[in-house]
Protein backbone atom coordinates (compact mmCIF):
# COMPACT_ATOMS: atom_id res chain seq x y z
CA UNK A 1 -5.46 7.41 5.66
CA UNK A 2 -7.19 9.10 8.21
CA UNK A 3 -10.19 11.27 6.63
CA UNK A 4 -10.60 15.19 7.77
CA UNK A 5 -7.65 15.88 9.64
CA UNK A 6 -6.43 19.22 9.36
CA UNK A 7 -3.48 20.20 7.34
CA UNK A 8 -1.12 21.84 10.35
CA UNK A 9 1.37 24.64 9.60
CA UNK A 10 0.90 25.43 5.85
CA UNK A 11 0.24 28.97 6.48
CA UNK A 12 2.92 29.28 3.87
CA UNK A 13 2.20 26.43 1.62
CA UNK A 14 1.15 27.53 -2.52
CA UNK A 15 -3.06 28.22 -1.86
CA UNK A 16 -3.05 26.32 -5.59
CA UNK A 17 -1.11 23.56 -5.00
CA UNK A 18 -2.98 20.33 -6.76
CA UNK A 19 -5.03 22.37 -8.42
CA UNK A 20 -3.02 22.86 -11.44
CA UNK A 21 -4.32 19.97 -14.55
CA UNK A 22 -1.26 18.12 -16.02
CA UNK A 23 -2.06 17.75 -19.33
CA UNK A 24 -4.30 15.04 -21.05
CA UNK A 25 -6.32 14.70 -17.49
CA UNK A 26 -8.85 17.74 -18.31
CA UNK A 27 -12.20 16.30 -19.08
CA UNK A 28 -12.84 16.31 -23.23
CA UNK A 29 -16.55 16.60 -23.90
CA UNK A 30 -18.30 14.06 -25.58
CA UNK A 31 -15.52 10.60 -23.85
CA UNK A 32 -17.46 8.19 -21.61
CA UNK A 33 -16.16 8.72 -17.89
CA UNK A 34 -14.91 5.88 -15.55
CA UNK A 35 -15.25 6.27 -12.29
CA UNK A 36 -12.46 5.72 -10.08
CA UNK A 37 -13.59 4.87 -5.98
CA UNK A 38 -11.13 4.57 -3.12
CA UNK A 39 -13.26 3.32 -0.23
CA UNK A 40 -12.27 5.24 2.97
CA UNK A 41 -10.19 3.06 5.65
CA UNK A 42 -10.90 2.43 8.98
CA UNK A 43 -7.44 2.65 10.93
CA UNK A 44 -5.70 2.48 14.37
CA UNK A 45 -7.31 5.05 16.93
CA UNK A 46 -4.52 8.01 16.68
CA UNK A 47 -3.49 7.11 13.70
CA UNK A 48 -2.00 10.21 11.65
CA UNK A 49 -0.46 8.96 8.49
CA UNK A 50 -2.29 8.12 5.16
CA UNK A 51 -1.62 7.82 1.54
CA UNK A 52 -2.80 8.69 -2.00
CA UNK A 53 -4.89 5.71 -3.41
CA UNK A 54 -2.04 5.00 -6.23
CA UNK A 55 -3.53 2.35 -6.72
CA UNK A 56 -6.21 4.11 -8.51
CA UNK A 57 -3.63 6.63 -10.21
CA UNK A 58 -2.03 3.44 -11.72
CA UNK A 59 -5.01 3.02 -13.44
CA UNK A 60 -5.86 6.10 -14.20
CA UNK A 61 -2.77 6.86 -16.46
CA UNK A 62 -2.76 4.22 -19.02
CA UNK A 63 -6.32 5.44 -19.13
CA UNK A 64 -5.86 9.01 -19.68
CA UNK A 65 -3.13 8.06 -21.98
CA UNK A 66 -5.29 6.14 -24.74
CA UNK A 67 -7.49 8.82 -25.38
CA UNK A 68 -10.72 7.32 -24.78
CA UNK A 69 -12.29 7.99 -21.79
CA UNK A 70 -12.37 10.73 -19.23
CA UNK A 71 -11.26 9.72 -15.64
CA UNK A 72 -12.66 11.23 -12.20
CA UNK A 73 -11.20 9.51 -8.77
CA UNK A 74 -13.26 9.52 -5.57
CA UNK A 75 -11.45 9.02 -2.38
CA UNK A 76 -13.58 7.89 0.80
CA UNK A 77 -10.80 9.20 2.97
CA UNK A 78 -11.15 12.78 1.80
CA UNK A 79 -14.71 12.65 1.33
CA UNK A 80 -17.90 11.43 3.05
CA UNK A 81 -21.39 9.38 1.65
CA UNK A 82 -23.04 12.75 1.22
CA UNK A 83 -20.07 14.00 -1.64
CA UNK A 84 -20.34 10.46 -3.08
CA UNK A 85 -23.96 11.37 -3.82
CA UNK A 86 -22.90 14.84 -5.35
CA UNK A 87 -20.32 12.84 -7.38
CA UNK A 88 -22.53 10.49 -9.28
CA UNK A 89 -24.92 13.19 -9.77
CA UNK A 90 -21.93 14.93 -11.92
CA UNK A 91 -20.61 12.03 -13.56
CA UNK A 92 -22.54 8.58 -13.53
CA UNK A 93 -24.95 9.33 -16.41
CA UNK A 94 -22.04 9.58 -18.83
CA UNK A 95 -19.91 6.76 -16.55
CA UNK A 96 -18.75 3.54 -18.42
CA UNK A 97 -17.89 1.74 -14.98
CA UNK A 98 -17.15 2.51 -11.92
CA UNK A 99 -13.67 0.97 -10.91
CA UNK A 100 -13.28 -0.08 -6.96
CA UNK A 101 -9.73 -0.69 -5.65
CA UNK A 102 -10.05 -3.12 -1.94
CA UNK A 103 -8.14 -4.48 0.29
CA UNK A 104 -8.63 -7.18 3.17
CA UNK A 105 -9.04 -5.38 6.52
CA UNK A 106 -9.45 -1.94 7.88
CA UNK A 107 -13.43 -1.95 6.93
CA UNK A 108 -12.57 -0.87 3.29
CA UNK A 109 -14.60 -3.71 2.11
CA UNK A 110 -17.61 -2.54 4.22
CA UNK A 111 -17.21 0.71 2.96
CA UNK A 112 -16.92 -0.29 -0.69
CA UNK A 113 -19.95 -2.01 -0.56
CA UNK A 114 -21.55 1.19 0.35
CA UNK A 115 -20.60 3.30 -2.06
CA UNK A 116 -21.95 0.52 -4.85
CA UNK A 117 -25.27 0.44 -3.06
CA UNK A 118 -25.79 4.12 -3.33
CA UNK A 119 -24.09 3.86 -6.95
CA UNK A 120 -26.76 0.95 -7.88
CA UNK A 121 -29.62 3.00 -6.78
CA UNK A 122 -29.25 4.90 -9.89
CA UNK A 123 -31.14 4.12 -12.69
CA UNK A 124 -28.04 4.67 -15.20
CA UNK A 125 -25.20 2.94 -13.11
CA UNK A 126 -22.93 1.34 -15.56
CA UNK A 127 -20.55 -1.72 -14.73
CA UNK A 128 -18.92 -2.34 -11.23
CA UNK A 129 -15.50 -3.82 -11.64
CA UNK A 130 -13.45 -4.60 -8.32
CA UNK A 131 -9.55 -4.75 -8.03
CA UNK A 132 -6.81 -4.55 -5.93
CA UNK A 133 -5.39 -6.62 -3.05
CA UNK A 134 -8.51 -8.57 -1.68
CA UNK A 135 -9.63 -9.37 -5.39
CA UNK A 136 -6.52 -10.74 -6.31
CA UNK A 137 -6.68 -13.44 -3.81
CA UNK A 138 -10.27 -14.12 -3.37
CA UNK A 139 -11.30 -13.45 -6.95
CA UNK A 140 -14.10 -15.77 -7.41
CA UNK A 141 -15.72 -14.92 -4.21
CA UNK A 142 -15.59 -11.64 -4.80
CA UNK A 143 -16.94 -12.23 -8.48
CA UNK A 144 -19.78 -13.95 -7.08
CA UNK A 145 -21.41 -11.00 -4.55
CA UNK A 146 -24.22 -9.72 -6.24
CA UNK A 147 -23.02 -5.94 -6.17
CA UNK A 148 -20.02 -6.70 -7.83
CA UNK A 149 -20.44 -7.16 -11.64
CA UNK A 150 -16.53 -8.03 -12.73
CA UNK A 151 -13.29 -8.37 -11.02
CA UNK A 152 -9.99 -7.82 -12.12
CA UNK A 153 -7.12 -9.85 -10.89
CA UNK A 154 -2.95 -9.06 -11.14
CA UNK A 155 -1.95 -5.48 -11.86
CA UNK A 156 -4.38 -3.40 -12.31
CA UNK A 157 -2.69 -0.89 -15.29
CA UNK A 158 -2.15 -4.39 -16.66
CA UNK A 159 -5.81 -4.98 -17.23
CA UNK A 160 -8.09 -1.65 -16.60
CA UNK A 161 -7.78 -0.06 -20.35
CA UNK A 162 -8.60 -3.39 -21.93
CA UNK A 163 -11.83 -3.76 -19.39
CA UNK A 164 -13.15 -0.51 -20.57
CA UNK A 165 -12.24 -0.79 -24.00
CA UNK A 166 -13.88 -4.67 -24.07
CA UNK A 167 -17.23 -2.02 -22.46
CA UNK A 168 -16.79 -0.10 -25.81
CA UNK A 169 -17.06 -3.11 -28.12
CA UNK A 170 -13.08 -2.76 -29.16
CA UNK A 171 -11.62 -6.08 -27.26
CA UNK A 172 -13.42 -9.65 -26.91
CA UNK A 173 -13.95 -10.04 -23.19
CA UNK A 174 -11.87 -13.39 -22.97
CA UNK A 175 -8.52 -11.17 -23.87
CA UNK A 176 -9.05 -8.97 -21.30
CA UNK A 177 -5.98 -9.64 -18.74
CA UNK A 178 -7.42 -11.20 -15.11
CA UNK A 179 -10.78 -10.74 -16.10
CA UNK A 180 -13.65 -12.89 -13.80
CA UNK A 181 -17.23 -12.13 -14.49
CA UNK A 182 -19.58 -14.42 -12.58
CA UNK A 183 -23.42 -13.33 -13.23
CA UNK A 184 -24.78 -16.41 -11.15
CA UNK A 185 -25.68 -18.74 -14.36
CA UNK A 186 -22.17 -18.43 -16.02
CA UNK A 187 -18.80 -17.52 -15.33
CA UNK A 188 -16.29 -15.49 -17.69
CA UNK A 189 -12.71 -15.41 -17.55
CA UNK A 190 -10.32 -13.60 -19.17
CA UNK A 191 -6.37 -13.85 -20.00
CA UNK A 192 -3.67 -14.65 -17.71
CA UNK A 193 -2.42 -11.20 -16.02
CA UNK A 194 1.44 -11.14 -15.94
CA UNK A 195 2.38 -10.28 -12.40
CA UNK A 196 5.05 -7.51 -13.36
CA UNK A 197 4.06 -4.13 -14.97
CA UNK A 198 6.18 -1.50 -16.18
CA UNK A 199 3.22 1.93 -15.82
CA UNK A 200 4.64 3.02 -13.08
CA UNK A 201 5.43 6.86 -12.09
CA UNK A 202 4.65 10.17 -13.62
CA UNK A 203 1.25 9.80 -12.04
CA UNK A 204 -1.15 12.08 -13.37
CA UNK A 205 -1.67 14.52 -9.61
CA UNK A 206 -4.15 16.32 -10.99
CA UNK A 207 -7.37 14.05 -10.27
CA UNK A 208 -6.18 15.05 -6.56
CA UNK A 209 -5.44 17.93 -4.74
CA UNK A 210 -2.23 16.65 -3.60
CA UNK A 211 -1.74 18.98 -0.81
CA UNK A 212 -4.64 17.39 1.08
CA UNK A 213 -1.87 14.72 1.29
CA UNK A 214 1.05 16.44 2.60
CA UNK A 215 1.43 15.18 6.06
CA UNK A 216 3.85 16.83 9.31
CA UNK A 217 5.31 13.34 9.72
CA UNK A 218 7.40 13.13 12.89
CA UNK A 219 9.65 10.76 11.06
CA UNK A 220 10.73 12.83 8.10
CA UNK A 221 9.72 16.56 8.03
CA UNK A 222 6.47 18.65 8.32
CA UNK A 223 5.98 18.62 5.02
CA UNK A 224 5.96 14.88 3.54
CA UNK A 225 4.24 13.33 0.53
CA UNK A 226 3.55 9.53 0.25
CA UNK A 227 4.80 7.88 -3.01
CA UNK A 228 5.00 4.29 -4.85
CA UNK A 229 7.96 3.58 -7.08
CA UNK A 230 7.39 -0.03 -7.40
CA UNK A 231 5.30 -2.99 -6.71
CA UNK A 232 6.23 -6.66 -5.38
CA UNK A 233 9.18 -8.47 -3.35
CA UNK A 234 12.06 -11.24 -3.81
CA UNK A 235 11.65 -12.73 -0.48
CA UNK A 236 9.70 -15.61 0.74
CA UNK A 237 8.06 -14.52 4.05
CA UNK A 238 5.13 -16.96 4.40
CA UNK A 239 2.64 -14.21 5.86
CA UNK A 240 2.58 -11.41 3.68
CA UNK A 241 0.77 -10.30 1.13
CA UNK A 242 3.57 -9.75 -1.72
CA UNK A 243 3.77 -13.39 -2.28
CA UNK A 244 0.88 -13.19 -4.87
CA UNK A 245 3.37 -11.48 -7.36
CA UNK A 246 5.42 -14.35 -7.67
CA UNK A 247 8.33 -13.05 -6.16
CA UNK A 248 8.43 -10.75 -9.03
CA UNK A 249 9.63 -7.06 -9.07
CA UNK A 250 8.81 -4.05 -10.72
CA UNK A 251 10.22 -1.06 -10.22
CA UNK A 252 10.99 2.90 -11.73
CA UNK A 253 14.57 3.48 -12.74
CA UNK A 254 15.68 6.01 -10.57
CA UNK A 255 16.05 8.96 -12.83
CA UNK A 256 12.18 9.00 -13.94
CA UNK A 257 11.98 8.68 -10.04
CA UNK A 258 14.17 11.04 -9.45
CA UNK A 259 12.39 13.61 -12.03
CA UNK A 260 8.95 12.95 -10.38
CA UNK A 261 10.18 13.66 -6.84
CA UNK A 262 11.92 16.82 -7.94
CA UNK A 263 8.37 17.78 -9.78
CA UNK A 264 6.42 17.12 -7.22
CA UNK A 265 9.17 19.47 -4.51
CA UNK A 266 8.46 22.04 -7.24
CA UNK A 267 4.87 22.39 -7.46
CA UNK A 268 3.80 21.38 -3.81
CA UNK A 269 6.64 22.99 -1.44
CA UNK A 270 7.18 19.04 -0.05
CA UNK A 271 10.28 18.57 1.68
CA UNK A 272 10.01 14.67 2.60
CA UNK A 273 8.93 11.69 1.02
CA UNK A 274 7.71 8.61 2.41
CA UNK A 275 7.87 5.58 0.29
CA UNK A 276 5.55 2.71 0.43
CA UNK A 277 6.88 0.15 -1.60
CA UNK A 278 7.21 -3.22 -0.06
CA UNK A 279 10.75 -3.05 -0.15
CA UNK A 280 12.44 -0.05 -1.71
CA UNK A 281 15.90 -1.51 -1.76
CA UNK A 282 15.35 -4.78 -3.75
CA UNK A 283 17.44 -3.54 -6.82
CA UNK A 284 20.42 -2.17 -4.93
CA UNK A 285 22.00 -0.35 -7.86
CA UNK A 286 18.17 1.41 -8.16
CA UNK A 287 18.50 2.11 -4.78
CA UNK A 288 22.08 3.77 -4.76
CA UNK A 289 21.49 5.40 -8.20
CA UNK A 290 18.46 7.46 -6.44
CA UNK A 291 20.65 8.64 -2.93
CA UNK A 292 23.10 9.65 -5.56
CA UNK A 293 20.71 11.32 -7.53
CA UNK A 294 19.52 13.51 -4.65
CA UNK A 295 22.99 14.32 -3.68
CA UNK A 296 23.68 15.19 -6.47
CA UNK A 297 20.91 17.33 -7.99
CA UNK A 298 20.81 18.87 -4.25
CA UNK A 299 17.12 18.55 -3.57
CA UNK A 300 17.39 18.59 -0.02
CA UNK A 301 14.92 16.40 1.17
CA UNK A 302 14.05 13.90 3.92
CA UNK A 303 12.81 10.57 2.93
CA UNK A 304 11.76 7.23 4.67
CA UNK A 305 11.52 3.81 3.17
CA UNK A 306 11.10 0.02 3.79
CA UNK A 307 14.14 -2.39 3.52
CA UNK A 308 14.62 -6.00 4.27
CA UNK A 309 17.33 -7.04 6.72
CA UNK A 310 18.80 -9.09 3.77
CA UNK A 311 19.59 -6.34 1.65
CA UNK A 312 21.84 -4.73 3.79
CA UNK A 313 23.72 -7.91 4.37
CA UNK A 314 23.56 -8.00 0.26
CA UNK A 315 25.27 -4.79 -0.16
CA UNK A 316 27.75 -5.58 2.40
CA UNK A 317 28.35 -8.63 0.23
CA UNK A 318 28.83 -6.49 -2.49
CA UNK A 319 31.31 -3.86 -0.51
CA UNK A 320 28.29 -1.13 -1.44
CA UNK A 321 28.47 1.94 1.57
CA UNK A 322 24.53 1.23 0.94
CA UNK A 323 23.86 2.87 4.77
CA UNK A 324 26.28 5.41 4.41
CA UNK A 325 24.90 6.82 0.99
CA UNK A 326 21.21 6.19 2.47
CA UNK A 327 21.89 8.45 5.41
CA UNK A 328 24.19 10.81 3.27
CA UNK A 329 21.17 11.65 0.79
CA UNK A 330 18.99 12.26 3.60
CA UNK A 331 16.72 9.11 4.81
CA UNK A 332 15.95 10.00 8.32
CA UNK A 333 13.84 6.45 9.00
CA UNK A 334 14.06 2.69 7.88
CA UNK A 335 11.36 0.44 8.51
CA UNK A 336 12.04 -2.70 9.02
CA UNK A 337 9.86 -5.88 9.16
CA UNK A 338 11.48 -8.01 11.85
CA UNK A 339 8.47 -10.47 12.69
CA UNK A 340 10.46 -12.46 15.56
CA UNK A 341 13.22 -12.93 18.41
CA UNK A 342 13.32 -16.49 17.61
CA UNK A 343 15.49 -18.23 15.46
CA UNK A 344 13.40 -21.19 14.60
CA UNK A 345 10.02 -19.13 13.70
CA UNK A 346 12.19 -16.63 11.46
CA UNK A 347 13.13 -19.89 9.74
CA UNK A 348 10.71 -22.59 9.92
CA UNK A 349 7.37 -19.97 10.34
CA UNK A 350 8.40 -16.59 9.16
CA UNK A 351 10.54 -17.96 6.25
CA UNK A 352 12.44 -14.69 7.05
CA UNK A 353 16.06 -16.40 5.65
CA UNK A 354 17.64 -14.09 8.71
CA UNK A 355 18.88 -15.10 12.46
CA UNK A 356 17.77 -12.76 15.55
CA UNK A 357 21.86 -12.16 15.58
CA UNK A 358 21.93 -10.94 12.00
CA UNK A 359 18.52 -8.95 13.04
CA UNK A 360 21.15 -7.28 16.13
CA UNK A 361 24.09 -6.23 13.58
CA UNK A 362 22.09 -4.89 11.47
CA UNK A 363 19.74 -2.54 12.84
CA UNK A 364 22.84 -1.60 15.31
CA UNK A 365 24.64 -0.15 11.84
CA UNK A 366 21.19 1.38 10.42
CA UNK A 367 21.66 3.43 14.25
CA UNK A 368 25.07 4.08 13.61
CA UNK A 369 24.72 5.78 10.54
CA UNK A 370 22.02 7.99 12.27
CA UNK A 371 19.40 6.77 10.54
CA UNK A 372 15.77 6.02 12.68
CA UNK A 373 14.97 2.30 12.47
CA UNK A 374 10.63 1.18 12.86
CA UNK A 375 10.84 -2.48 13.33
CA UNK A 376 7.50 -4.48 13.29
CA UNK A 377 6.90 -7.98 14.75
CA UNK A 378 4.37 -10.39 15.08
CA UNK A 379 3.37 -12.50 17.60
CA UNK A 380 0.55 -15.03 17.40
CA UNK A 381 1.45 -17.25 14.78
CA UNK A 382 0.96 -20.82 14.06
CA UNK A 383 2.13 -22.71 16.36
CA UNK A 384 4.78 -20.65 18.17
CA UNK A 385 5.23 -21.23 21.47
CA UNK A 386 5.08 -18.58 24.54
CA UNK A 387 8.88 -18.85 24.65
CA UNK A 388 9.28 -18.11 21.52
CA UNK A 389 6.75 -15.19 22.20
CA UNK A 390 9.10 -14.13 24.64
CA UNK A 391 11.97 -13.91 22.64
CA UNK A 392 10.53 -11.63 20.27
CA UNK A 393 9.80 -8.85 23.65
CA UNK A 394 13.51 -9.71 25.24
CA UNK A 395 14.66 -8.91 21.56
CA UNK A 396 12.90 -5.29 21.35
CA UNK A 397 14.29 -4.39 24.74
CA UNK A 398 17.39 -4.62 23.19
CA UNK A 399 16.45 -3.26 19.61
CA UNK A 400 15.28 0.01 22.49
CA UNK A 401 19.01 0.29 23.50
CA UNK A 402 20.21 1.65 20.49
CA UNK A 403 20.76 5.06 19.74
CA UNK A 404 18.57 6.70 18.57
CA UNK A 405 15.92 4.52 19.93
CA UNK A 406 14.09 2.94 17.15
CA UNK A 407 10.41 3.08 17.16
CA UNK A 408 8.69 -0.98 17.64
CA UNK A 409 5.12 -2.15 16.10
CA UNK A 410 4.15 -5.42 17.43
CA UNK A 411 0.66 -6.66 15.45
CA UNK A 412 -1.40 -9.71 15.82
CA UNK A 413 -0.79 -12.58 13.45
CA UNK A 414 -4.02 -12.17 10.88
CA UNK A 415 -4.41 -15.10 8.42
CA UNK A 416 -4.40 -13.54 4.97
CA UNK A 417 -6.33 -15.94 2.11
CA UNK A 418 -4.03 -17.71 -0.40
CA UNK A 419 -0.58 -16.29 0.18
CA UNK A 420 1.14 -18.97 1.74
CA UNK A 421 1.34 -22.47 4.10
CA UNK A 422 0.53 -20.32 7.37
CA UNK A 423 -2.99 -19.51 5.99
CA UNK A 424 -3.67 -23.26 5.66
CA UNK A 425 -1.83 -24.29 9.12
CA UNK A 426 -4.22 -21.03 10.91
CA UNK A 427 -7.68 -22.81 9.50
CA UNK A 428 -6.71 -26.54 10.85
CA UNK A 429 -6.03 -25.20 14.12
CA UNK A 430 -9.31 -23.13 14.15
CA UNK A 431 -9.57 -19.77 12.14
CA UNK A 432 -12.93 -19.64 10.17
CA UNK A 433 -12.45 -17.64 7.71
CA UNK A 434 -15.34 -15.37 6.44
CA UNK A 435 -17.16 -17.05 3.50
CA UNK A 436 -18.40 -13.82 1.30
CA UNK A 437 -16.93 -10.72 0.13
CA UNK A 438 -19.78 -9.31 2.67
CA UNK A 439 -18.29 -11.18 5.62
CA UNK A 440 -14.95 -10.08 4.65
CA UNK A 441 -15.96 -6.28 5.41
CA UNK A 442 -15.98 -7.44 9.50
CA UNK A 443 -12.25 -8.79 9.35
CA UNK A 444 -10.16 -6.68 11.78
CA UNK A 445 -6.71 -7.21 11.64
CA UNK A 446 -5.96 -5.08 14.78
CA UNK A 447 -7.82 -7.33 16.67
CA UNK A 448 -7.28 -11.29 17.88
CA UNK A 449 -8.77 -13.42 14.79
CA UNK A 450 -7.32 -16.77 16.03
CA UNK A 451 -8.59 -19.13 18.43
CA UNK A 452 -5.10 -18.96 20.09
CA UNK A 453 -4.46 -15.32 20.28
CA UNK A 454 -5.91 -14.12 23.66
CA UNK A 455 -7.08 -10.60 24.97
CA UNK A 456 -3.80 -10.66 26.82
CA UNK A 457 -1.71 -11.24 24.12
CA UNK A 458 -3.15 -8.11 22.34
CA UNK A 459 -3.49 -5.93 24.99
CA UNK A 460 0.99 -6.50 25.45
CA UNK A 461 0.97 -6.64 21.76
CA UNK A 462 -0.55 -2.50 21.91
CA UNK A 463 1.55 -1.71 24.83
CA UNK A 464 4.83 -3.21 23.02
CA UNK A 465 3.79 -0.36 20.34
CA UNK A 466 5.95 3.03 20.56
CA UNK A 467 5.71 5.22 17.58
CA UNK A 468 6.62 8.92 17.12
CA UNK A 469 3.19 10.66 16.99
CA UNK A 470 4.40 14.18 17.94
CA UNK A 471 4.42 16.74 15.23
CA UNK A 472 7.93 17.21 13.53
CA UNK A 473 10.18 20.21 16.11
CA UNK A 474 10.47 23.74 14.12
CA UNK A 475 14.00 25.44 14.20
């Protein structure tokens, strides 16, 4: 998500791409306005990829869709403090909120917190409702910071319309789904919000100009769009974040999918796509249905995608070519969350439910079929021991053997609030966690956190790091 970087060879490209309205997202005179802000990221130095905020369009589309209100989306990675000033001037005097997506790292809290300042300073700012990953696991915390006047817990499309509609006087605040208001002298709540959602897709493109977010990705062709076709994971790993869904799943069946990919080729010249779901491959049949799909309607494109090492051995299970049709309908890369060398932290840390010999076979067939594997890992946890360390480096030499020579990401173990018995075994050996949503906007998560984790450590853990940077080669 890095902000202001050129746009390279699009000499070609459509001069109107994203500039075309999809209908039911131009303004209607006279509808209240919320306020949509994507605080800009702080990420890696060299870092060339970022993403739509989707999880703003999410929001946005139930909203468009019920007719009430007018929508506008501000993205801190596109823009800087100085358009954020020019943006309430157009729109906060008719706003009713101002909806702010965060997550836990990469300074977006800091810069959140910003953007409400300069939004508070006006003497007609409505309603400040936060959402997104940090809210939903440090909800009251966040509900208590002064600047923030609601939060909004579970999935956001879930809950959003019936926030702004309880703002119009049409729903009773307490039925509002995930709802936390804390205004120092009494607390609200709200509904339970059910962890799956089904408003996903046909995201309404036009409160962007999408082809500020076609990237030359190295990995899958110069011209490659980011894109979210569903949300949570089946798996157990302790560490990460997905856990707060419950292990639940939701996903687009792969013909709107499909449909939207083939829209978005149409309109915006893309020729890759880069998906960012947690793990693309949960529902195999979904997954097999969509490389048919693009076989099949011949769109020609490149993609990449995440997959767990388990759903390969699922498919293999099931006698599904699940490689063979991946590669067949174009994916040029896999990424791959790997975590460790070790047997015993993949089972008693990680929770991973896969052996370092499983790890071997599998990302030796993802090669095989020609296909680009990015495995991560993570060293630094919990009480894992330098030879265990060690096991996870011996095991990407020989991840580096294979042909072609997958890329490795090695990061620091970063205790993440509420997700899982690591957080809990990281504070009783000594992480202090921050204690405000204020604090929070300090947390680095490319840097050592823990007590344990040494400058060493992270300086092997950046040189263990070798990603494809260089633009995409022209024929």
């Amino acid at each position: 998500m890095t902000t202001f970087l050129g746009l390279p060879g699009l000499s070609g490209a459509p001069q109107s791409a994203g500039t075309a309205p999809v209908a039911g997202t131009e303004p209607v005179p006279g509808r209240p306005t919320v306020i949509l802000a994507y605080p800009k990221i702080d990420h890696e130095k060299d870092y060339v990829y970022f993403w739509m905020p989707f999880s703003l369009l999410t929001l946005a589309k139930p909203l468009l869709e019920s007719g009430l209100v007018n929508v506008v989306l501000f993205d801190g990675n596109q823009r800087d403090e100085q358009a954020w000033e020019s943006f309430l001037d157009e729109y906060v005097n008719d706003a009713v909120c101002i909806g702010v997506s965060v997550m836990t790292g990469g300074g977006q809290i800091g810069h959140a917190l910003d953007l409400v300042r300069a939004a508070k300073k006006r003497a007609f700012c409505p309603p400040v409702v936060f959402g997104g990953p940090h809210v939903n696991v440090l909800a009251e915390q966040t509900a208590a910071d002064p600047l923030v006047d609601a939060v909004l817990t579970g999935p956001g499309q879930n809950s959003m319309l019936d926030y702004v509609r309880s703002l119009l006087g049409r729903v009773p605040r307490r039925l509002v789904p995930g709802l936390r208001i804390d205004d120092g002298e009494r607390v609200i709540t709200g509904r339970p919000n059910p962890p799956r959602t089904q408003n996903l897709g046909a995201y309404p493109w036009s409160l962007l100009n999408v082809a500020d977010y076609i990237r030359d990705d190295p990995t899958v062709a110069p011209r490659t769009l980011n894109y979210v076709s569903s949300q949570g994971c089946v798996y157990k790993c302790d560490f990460c974040y997905e856990k707060i869904y419950q292990r639940k799943y939701s996903a687009m069946l792969a013909g709107p999918l499909l449909d939207d990919i083939a829209d978005l080729k149409e309109r915006f010249a893309i020729n890759g796509v880069k998906f960012y779901d947690a793990d693309f491959f949960v529902n195999l049949q979904r997954a097999m249905a969509f490389c048919d799909g693009l076989i099949d309607r011949g769109l020609n494109l490149r993609w990449a995608a995440s997959i767990n090492p388990n759903d390969i051995l699922k498919a293999r299970r099931k006698r599904l070519p699940l490689l063979e049709r991946i590669a067949e309908s174009g994916c040029s890369r896999l990424l791959m969350g790997v975590e460790s060398g070790n047997d015993r932290v993949l089972d008693e840390i990680v929770k991973k439910e896969i052996t370092r010999a499983e790890i071997l076979d599998v990302a030796a067939d993802i090669a095989n079929n020609g296909i680009l594997g990015s495995y991560t890992f993570i060293v630094g946890f919990p009480g894992e021991t330098e030879a265990e360390v060690e096991d996870t480096y011996t095991l990407i030499e020989e991840l580096r053997g294979l042909d072609p020579q997958p890329e490795t990401r090695v990061h620091l173990f970063a205790p993440y609030p509420g997700v899982g018995e690591l957080w809990d075994k990281a504070v009783e050996l000594g992480f202090e966690p921050p204690t405000s949503l204020e604090a929070w906007s300090h947390f680095d998560y490319y840097t050592s956190l823990t007590p344990w984790t040494s400058d060493a450590t992270a300086a092997r853990a950046r040189e263990q790091t070798r990603m494809r940077l260089a633009p995409t080669p022209t024929s």
